[in-house]
Protein backbone atom coordinates (compact mmCIF):
# COMPACT_ATOMS: atom_id res chain seq x y z
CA UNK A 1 87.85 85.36 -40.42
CA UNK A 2 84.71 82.54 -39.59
CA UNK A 3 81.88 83.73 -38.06
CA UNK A 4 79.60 80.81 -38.83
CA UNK A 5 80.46 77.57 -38.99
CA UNK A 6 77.68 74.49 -40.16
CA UNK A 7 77.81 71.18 -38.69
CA UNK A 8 76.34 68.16 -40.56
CA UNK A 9 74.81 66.14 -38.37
CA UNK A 10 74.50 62.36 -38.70
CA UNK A 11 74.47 59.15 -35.73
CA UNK A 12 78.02 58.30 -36.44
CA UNK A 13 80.48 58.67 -33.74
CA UNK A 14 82.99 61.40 -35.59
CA UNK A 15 80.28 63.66 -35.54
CA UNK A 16 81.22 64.08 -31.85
CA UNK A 17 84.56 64.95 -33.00
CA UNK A 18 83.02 67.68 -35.90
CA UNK A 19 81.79 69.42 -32.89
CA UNK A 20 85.04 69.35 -31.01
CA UNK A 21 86.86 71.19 -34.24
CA UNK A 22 83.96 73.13 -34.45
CA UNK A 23 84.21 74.43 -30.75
CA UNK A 24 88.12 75.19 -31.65
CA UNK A 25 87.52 77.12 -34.48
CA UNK A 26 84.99 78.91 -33.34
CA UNK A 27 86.46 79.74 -29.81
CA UNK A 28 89.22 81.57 -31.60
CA UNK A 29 87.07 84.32 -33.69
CA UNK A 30 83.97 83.87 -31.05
CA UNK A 31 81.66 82.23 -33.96
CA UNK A 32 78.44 80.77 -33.86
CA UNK A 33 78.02 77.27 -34.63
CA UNK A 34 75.07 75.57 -36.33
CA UNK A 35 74.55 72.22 -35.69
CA UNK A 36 71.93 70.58 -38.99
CA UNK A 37 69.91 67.90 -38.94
CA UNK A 38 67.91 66.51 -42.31
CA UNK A 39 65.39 64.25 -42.55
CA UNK A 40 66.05 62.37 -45.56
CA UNK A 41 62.73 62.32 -47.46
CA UNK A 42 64.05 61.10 -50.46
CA UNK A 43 65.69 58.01 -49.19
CA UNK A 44 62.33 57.23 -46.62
CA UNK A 45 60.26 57.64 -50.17
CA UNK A 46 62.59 54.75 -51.62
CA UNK A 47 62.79 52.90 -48.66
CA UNK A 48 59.00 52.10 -48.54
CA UNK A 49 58.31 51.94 -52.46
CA UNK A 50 56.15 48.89 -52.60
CA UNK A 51 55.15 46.78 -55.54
CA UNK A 52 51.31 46.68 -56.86
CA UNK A 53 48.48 48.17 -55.94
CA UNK A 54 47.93 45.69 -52.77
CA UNK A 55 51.45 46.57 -51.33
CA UNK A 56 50.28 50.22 -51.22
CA UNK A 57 48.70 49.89 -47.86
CA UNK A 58 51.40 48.45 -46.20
CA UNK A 59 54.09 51.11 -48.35
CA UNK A 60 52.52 53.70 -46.97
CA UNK A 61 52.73 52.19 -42.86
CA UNK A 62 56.52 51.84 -43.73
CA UNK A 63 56.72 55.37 -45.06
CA UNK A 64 54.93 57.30 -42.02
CA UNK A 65 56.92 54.83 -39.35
CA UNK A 66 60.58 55.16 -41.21
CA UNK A 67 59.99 59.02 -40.97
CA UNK A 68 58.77 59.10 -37.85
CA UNK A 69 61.64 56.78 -36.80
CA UNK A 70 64.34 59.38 -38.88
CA UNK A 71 62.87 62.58 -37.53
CA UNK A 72 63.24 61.11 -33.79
CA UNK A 73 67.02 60.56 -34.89
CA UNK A 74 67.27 63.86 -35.66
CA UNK A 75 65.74 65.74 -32.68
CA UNK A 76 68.30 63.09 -30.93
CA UNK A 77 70.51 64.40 -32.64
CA UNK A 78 69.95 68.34 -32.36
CA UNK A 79 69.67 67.30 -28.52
CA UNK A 80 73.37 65.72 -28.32
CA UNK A 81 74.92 69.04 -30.20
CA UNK A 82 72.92 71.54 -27.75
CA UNK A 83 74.14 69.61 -25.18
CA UNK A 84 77.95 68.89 -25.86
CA UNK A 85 78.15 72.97 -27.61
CA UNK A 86 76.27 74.23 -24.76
CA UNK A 87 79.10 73.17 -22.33
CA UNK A 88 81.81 75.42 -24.56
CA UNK A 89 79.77 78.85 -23.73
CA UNK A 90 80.00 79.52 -27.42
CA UNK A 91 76.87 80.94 -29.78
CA UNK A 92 74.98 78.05 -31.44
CA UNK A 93 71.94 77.32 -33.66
CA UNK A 94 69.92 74.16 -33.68
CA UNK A 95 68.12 73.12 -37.22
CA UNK A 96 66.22 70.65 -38.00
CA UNK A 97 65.26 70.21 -42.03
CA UNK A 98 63.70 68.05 -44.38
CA UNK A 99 64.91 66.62 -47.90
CA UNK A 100 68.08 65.69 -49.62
CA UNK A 101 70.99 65.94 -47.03
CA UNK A 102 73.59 67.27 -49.53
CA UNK A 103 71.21 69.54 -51.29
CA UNK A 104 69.73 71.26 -47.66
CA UNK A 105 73.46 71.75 -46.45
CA UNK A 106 74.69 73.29 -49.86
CA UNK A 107 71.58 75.63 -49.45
CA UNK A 108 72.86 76.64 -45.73
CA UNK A 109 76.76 76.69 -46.93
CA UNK A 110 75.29 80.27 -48.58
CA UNK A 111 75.38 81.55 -44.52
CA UNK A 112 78.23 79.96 -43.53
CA UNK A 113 81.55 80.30 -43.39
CA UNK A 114 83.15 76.96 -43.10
CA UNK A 115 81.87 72.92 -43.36
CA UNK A 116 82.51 70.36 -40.64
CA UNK A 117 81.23 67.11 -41.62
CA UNK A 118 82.43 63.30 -40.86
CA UNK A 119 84.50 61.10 -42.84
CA UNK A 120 81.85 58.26 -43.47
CA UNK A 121 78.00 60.84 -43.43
CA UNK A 122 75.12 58.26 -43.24
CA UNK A 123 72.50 60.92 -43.28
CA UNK A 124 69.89 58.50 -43.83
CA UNK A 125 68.86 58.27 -40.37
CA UNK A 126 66.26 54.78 -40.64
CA UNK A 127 69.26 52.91 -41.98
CA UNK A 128 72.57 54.22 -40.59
CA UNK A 129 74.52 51.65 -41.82
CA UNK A 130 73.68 52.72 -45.26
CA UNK A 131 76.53 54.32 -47.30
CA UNK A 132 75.67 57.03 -49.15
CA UNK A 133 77.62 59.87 -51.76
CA UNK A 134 76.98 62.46 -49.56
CA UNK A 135 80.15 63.55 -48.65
CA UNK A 136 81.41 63.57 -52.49
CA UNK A 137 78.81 65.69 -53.37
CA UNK A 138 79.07 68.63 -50.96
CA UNK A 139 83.08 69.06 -51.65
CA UNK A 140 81.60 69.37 -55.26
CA UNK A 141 78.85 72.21 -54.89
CA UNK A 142 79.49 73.77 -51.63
CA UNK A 143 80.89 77.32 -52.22
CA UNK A 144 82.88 77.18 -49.22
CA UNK A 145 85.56 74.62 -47.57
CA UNK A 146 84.99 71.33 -46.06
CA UNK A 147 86.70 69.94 -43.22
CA UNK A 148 86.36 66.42 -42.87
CA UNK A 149 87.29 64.55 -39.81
CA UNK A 150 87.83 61.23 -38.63
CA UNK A 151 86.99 59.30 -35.57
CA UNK A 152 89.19 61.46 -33.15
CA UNK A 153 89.80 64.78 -32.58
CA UNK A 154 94.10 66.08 -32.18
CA UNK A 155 95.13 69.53 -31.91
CA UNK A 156 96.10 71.08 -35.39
CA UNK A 157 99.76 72.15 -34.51
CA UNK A 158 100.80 70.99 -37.86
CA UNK A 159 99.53 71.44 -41.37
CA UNK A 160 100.50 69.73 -44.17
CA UNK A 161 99.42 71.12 -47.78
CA UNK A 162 99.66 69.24 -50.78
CA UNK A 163 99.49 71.59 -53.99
CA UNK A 164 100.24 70.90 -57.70
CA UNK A 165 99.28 74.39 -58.75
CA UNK A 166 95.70 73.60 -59.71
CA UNK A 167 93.02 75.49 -59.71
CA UNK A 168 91.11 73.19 -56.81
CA UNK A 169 94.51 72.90 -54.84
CA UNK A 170 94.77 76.88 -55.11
CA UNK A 171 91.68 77.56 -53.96
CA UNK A 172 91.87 75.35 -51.22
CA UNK A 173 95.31 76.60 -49.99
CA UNK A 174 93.76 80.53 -50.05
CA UNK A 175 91.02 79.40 -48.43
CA UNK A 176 92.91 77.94 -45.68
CA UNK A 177 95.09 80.82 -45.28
CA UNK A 178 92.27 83.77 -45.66
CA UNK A 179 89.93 81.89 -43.09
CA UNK A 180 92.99 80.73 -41.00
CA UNK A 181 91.08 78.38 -38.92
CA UNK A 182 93.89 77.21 -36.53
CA UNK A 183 95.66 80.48 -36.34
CA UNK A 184 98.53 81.19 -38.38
CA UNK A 185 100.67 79.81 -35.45
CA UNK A 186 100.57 76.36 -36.56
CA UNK A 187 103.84 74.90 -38.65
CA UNK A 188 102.96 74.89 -42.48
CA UNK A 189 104.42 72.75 -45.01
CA UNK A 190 103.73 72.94 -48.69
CA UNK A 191 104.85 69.55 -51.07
CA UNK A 192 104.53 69.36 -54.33
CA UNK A 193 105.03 66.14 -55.81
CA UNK A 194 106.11 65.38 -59.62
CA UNK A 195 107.36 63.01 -61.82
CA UNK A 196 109.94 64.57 -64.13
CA UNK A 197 109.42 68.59 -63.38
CA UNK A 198 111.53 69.60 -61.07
CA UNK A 199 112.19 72.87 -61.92
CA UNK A 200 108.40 73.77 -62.05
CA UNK A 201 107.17 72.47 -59.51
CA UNK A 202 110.25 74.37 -57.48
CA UNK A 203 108.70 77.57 -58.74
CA UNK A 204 105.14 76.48 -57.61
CA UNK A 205 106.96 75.97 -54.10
CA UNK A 206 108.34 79.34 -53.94
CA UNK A 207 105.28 81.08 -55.13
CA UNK A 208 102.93 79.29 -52.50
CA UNK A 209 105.68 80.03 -50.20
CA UNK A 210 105.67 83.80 -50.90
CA UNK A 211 101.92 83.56 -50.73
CA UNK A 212 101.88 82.38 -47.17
CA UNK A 213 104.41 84.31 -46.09
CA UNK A 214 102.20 87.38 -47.04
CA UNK A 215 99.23 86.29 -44.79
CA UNK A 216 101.46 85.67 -41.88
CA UNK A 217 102.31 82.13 -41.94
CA UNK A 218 106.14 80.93 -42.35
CA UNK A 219 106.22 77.64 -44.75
CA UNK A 220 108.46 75.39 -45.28
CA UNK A 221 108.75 73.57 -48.96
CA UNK A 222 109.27 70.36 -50.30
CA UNK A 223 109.12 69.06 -53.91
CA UNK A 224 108.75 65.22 -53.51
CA UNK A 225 109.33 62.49 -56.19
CA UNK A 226 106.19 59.61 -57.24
CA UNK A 227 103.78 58.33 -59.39
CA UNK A 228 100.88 57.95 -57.12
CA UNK A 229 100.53 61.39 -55.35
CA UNK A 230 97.87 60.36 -53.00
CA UNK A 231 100.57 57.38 -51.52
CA UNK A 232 103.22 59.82 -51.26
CA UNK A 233 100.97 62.48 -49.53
CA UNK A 234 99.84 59.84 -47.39
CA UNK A 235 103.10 59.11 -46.33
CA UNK A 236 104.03 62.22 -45.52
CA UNK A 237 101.19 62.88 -43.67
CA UNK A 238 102.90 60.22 -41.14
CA UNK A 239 106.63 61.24 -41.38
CA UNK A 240 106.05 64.82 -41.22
CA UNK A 241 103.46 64.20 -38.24
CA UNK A 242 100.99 66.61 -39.44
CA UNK A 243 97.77 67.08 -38.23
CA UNK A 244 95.62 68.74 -41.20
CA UNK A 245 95.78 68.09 -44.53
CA UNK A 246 94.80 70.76 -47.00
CA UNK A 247 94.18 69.72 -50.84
CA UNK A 248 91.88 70.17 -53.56
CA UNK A 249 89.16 68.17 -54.64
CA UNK A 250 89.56 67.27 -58.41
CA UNK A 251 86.85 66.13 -60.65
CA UNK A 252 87.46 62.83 -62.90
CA UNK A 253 85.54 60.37 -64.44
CA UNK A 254 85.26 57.58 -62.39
CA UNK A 255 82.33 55.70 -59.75
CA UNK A 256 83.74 56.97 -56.86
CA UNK A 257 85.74 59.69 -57.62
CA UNK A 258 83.25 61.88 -59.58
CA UNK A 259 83.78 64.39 -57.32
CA UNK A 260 86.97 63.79 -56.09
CA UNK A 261 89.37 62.87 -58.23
CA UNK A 262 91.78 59.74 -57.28
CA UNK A 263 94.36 61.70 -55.10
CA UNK A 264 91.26 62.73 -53.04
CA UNK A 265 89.41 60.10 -52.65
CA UNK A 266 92.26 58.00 -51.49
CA UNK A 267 93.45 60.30 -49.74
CA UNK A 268 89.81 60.29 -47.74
CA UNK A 269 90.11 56.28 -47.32
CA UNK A 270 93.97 56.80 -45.89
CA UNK A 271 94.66 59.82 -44.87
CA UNK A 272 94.97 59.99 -40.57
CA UNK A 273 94.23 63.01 -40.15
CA UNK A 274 91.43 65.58 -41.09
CA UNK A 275 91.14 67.00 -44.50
CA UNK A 276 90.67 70.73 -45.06
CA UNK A 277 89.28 70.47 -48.88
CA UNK A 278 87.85 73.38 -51.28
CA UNK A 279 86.68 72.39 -55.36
C-alpha cells in the first residue's frame, strides 16, 4: 500500500503531469503527497567559479544573484504544487531544500513510498535548459520505485511489463504488484523477449504469471523474438496499447547508461508512455 508519495520538482512542463499521477495514486489509498524543491548549490557554486583573484568580486555577485534567482524558482515552484494538489482535497507537504538534487531526494526516498519525477529533470533552476544526470542517478540509489512520466498524463488501464528474470526486472515487477499503484484492476501483460531460449524464458512467463496471479492480478504472457529488447519493447508498448511500462534498471558500462543499462535508457528516449522502474 503507498502512503507517501515524493514529487521532484523542477520548471519543466511534465512536472504538471507528476502531480496528476501523483493525485491518482494517492486518491486511491488516501496518501499524502510531498511536493520537493532543491536549490542546487552545487551547480550555482560552478556556475559563478571565476578565474583570478580580480574575477573574485564579480564571482561572488553571480553566486548570491544565481541563488537568489534558483531559490525564487523554487518557492515558484512549491507555490504551483500547493496550488494544483490543493484543488484534489488530498494530504500534501511542501519542501523546500538545499544541495545536490539527486542526493536530497534519495535522502527523502527513506520516508516515502513511491518516486514521481519527469522524463527530462533540469533541477538546476538558474539554467533550466541545462541537462543534467539526475534522473539516472536516483533509479540507481533510491531504495524505492521511480515512476517517470512524460509530457502528458493517460489513465493507466493497461500495463505492460517487460521481464528477463533479472534481479532489477524482479524487483521492479514485485514492487509494482506489492504497492499496486493503479489497482490490480488494470490489464497486465508480462513479455519476455529472447534470442534462442524459448523454453526458458516460457518458464520465466509462467512463474511471473503465477506470481501475479497470487497478488490478485490476472496476466497474460508473451515470449517475443529480437535482438534489441528495448526496440521490441518499444513496439509493443504501441501494439499492445499499454499505458505503463514496468522494467528494471540495469547497470552497464557506458556514458549514458551507467545507471541504466541500454534497454533502459532507450527505452526512456522512446518509450510513450510512463515508466514504472526499480534497480
Amino acid at each position: 500500500m503507498i502512503k507517501r508519495i515524493l514529487v521532484a520538482l523542477d520548471p519543466d512542463t511534465d512536472t504538471t503531469v507528476a502531480i496528476q499521477y501523483a493525485a491518482d495514486i494517492a486518491r486511491r489509498y488516501e496518501a499524502e503527497v510531498t511536493g520537493l524543491a532543491v536549490v542546487d548549490l552545487g551547480s550555482i557554486e560552478a556556475a559563478s567559479r571565476g578565474g583570478g583573484i580580480g574575477s573574485m568580486y564579480y564571482a561572488e555577485k553571480l553566486r548570491e544573484k544565481l541563488t537568489s534567482d534558483t531559490r525564487a524558482i523554487a518557492e515558484k515552484l512549491i507555490g504551483e504544487f500547493a496550488e494544483q494538489i490543493e484543488r484534489t482535497g488530498l494530504s500534501h507537504v511542501e519542501i523546500v531544500e538545499e544541495g545536490v538534487p539527486f542526493e536530497r531526494i534519495v535522502e527523502d526516498m527513506k520516508y516515502h513510498d513511491l518516486l514521481i519525477v519527469g522524463k527530462d529533470p533540469h533541477f538546476f533552476y538558474g539554467h533550466p535548459d541545462q541537462e543534467t544526470n539526475t534522473l539516472s542517478h536516483l533509479v540507481k540509489e533510491t531504495i524505492g520505485p521511480t515512476l517517470v512520466v512524460g509530457g502528458s498524463y493517460r489513465p493507466v488501464r493497461r500495463v505492460l511489463i517487460g521481464y528477463d528474470g533479472s534481479k532489477a526486472a524482479a524487483r521492479a515487477m514485485r514492487r509494482f504488484v506489492i504497492l499496486k499503484p493503479f489497482g490490480t484492476d488494470v490489464e497486465v501483460k508480462v513479455v519476455a523477449i529472447h534470442k534462442d531460449r524459448q523454453g526458458e524464458t516460457e518458464l520465466l512467463l509462467q512463474l511471473a504469471q503465477a506470481y501475479l496471479k497470487a497478488h490478485g492480478f490476472t496476466a497474460r504472457v508473451q515470449s517475443l523474438t529480437g535482438d534489441d529488447a528495448a526496440a521490441v519493447l518499444v513496439q509493443h508498448v504501441q501494439d499492445y496499447e499499454a499505458d505503463l511500462v514496468v522494467a528494471g534498471a540495469h547497470s552497464v558500462s557506458k556514458i549514458k547508461e551507467i545507471a541504466f543499462g541500454s534497454t533502459t535508457a532507450k527505452l526512456l528516449k522512446e518509450s510513450p508512455v510512463p515508466l514504472f522502474l526499480d534497480s
